[in-house]
PDB file of N, CA and C in Angstrom:
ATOM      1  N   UNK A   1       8.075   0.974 -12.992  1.00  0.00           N
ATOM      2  CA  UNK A   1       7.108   2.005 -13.272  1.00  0.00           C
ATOM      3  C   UNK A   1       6.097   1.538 -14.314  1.00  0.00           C
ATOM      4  N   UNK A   2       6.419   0.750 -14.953  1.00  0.00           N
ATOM      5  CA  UNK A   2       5.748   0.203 -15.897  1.00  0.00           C
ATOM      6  C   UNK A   2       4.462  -0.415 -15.318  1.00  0.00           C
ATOM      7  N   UNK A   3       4.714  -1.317 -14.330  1.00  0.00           N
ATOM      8  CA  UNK A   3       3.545  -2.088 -13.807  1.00  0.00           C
ATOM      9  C   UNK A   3       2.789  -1.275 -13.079  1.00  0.00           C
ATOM     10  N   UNK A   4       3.285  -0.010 -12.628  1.00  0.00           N
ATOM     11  CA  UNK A   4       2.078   0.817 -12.432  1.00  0.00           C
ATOM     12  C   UNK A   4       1.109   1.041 -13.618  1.00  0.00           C
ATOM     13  N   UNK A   5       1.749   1.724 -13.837  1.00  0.00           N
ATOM     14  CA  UNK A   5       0.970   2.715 -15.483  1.00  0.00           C
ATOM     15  C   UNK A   5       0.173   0.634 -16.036  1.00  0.00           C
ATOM     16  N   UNK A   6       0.698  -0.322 -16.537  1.00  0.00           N
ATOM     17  CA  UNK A   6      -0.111  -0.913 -16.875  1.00  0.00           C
ATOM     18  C   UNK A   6      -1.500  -1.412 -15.543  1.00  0.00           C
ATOM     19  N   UNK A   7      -1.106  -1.541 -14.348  1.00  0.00           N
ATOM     20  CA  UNK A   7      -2.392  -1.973 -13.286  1.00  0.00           C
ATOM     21  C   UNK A   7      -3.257  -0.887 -13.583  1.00  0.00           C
ATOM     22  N   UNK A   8      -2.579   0.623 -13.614  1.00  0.00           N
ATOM     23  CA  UNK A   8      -3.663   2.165 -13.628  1.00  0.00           C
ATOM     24  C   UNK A   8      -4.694   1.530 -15.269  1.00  0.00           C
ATOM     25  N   UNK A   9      -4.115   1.510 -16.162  1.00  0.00           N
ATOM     26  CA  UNK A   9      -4.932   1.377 -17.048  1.00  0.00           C
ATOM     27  C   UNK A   9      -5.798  -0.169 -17.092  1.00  0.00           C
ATOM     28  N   UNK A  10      -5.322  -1.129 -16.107  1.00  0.00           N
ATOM     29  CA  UNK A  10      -6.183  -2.438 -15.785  1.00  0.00           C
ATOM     30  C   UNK A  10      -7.209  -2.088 -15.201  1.00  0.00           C
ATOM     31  N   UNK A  11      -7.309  -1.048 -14.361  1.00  0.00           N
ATOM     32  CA  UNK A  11      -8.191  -0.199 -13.429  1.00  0.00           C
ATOM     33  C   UNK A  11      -8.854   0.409 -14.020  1.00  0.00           C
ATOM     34  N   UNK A  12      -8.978   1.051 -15.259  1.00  0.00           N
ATOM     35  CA  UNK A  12      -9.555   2.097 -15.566  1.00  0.00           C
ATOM     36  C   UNK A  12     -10.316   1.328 -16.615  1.00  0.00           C
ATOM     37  N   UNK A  13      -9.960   0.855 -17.221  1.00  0.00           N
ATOM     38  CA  UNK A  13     -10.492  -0.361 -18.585  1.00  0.00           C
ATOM     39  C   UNK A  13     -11.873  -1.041 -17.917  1.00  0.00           C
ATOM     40  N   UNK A  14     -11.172  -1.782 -16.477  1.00  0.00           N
ATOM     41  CA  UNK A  14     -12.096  -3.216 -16.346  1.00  0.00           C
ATOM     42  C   UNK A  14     -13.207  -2.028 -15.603  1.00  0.00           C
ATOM     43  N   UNK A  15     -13.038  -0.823 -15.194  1.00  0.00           N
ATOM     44  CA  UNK A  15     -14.312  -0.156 -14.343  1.00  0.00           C
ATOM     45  C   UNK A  15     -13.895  -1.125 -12.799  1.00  0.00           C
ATOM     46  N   UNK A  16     -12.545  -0.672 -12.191  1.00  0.00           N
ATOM     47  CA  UNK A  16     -11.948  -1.653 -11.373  1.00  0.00           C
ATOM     48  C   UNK A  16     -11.455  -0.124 -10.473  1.00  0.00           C
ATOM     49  N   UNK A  17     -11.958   1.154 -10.319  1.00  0.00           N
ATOM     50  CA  UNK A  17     -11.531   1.625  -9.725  1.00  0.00           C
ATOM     51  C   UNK A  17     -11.221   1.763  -8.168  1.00  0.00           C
ATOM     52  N   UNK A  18     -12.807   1.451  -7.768  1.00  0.00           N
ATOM     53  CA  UNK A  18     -12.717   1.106  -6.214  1.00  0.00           C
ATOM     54  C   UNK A  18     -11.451   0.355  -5.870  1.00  0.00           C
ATOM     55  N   UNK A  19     -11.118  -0.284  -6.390  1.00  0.00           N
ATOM     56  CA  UNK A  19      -9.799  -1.014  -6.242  1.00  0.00           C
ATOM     57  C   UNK A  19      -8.645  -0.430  -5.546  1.00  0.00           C
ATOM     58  N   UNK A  20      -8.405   1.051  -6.049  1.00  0.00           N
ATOM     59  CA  UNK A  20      -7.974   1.547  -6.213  1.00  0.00           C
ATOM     60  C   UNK A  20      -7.169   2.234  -4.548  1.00  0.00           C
ATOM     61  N   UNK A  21      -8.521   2.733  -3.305  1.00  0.00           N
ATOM     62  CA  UNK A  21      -7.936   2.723  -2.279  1.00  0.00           C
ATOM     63  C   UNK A  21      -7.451   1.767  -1.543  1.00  0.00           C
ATOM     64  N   UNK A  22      -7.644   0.368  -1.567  1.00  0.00           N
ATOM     65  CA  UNK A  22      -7.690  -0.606  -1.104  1.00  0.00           C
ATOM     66  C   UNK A  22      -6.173  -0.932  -1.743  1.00  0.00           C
ATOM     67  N   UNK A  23      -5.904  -1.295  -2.210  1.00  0.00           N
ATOM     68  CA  UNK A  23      -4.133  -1.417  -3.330  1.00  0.00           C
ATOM     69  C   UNK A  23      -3.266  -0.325  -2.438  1.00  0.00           C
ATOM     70  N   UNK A  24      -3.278   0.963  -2.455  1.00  0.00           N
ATOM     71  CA  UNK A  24      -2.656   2.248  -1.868  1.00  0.00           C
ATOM     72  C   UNK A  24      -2.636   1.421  -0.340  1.00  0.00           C
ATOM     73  N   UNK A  25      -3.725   1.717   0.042  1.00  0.00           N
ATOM     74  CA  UNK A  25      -3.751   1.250   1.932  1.00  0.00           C
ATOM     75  C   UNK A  25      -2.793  -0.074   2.048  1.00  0.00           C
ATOM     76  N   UNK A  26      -3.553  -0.972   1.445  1.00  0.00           N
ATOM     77  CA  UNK A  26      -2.274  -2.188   1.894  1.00  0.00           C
ATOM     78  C   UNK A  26      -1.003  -1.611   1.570  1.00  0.00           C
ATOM     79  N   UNK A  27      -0.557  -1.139   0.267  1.00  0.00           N
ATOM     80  CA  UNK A  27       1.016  -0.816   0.233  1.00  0.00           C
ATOM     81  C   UNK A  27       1.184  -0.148   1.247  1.00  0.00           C
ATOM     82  N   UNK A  28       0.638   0.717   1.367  1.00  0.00           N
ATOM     83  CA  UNK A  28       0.860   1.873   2.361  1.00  0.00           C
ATOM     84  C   UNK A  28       1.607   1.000   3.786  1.00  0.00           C
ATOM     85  N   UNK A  29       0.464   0.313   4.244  1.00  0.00           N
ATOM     86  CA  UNK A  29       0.441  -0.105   5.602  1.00  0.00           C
ATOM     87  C   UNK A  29       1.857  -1.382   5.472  1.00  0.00           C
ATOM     88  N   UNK A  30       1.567  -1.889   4.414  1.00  0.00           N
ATOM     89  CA  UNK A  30       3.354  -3.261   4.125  1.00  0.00           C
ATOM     90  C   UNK A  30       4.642  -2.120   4.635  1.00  0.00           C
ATOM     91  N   UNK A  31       4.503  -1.425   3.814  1.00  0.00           N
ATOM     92  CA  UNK A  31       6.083  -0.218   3.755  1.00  0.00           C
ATOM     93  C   UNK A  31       5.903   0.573   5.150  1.00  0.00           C
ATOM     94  N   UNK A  32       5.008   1.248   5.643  1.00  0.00           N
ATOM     95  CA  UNK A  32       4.961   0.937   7.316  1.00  0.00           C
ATOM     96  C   UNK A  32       5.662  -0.160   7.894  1.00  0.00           C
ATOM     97  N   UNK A  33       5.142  -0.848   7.803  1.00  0.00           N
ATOM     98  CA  UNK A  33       5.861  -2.097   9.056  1.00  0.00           C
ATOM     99  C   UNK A  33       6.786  -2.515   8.707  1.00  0.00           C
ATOM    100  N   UNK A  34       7.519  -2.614   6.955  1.00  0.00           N
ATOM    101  CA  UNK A  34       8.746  -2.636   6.573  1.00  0.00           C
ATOM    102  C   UNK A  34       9.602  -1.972   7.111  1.00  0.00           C
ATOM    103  N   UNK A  35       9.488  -0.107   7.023  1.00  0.00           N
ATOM    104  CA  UNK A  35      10.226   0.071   7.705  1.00  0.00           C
ATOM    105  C   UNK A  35      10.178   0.156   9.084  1.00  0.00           C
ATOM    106  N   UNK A  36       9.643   0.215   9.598  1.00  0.00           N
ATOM    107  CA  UNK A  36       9.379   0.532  11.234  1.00  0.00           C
ATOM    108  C   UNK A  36      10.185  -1.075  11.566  1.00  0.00           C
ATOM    109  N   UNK A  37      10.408  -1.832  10.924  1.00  0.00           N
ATOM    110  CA  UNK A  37      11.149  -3.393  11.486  1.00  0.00           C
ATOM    111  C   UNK A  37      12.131  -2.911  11.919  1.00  0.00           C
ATOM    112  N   UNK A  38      12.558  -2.516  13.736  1.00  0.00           N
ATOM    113  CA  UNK A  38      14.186  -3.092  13.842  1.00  0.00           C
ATOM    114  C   UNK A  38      14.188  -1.998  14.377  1.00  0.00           C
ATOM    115  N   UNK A  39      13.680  -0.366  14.085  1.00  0.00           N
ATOM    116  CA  UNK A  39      13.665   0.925  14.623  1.00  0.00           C
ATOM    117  C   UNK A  39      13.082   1.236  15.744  1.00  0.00           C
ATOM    118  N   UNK A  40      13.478   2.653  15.995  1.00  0.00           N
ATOM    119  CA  UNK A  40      12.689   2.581  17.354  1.00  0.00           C
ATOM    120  C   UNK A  40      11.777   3.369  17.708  1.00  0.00           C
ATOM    121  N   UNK A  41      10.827   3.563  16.555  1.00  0.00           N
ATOM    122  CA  UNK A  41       9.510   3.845  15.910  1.00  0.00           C
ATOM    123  C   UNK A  41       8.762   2.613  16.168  1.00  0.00           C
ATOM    124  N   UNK A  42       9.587   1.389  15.931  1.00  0.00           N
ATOM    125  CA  UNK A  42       8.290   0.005  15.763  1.00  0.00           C
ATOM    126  C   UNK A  42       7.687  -0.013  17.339  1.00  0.00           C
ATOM    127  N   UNK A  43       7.465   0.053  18.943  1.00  0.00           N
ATOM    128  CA  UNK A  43       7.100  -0.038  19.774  1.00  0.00           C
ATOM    129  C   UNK A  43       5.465   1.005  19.233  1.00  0.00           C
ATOM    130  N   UNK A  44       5.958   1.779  18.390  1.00  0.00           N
ATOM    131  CA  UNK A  44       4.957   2.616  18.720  1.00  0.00           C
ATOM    132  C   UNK A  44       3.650   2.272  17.394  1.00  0.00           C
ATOM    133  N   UNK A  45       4.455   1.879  16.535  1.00  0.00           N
ATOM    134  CA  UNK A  45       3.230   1.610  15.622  1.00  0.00           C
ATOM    135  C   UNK A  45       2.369   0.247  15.643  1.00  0.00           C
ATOM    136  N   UNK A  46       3.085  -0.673  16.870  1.00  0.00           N
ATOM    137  CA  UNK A  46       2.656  -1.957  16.985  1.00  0.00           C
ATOM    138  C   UNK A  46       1.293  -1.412  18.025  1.00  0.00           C
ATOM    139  N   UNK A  47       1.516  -0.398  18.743  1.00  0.00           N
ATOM    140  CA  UNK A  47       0.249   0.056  19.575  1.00  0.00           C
ATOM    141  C   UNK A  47      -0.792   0.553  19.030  1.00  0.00           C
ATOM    142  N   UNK A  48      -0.595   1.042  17.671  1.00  0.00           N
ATOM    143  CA  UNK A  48      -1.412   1.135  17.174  1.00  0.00           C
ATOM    144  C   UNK A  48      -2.816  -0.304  16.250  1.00  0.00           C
ATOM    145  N   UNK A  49      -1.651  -0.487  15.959  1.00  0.00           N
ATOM    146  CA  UNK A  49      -2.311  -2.235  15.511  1.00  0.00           C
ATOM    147  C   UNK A  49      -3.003  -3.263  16.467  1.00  0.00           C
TER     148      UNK A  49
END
């Protein structure tokens, strides 16, 4: 939790906000396909990609 709260205030300091959706989306989309590996959800989100 820490390395949040310190990146949030790396963000906010450097005027690095735009950053900000772009960081979310990739995690977002990693932990998607993390879990969807192996389930039987993944047929369907690979159609999307």
């Amino acid at each position: 939790m820490d390395f949040l709260k310190e990146l949030w205030a790396f963000l906010r300091v450097r005027k690095k906000l735009w950053l900000a959706p772009i960081i979310i989306t990739t995690l977002v989309l990693g932990g998607l396909l993390m879990l969807s590996q192996g389930t039987v959800v993944a047929p369907f989100i690979y159609t999307v990609f």
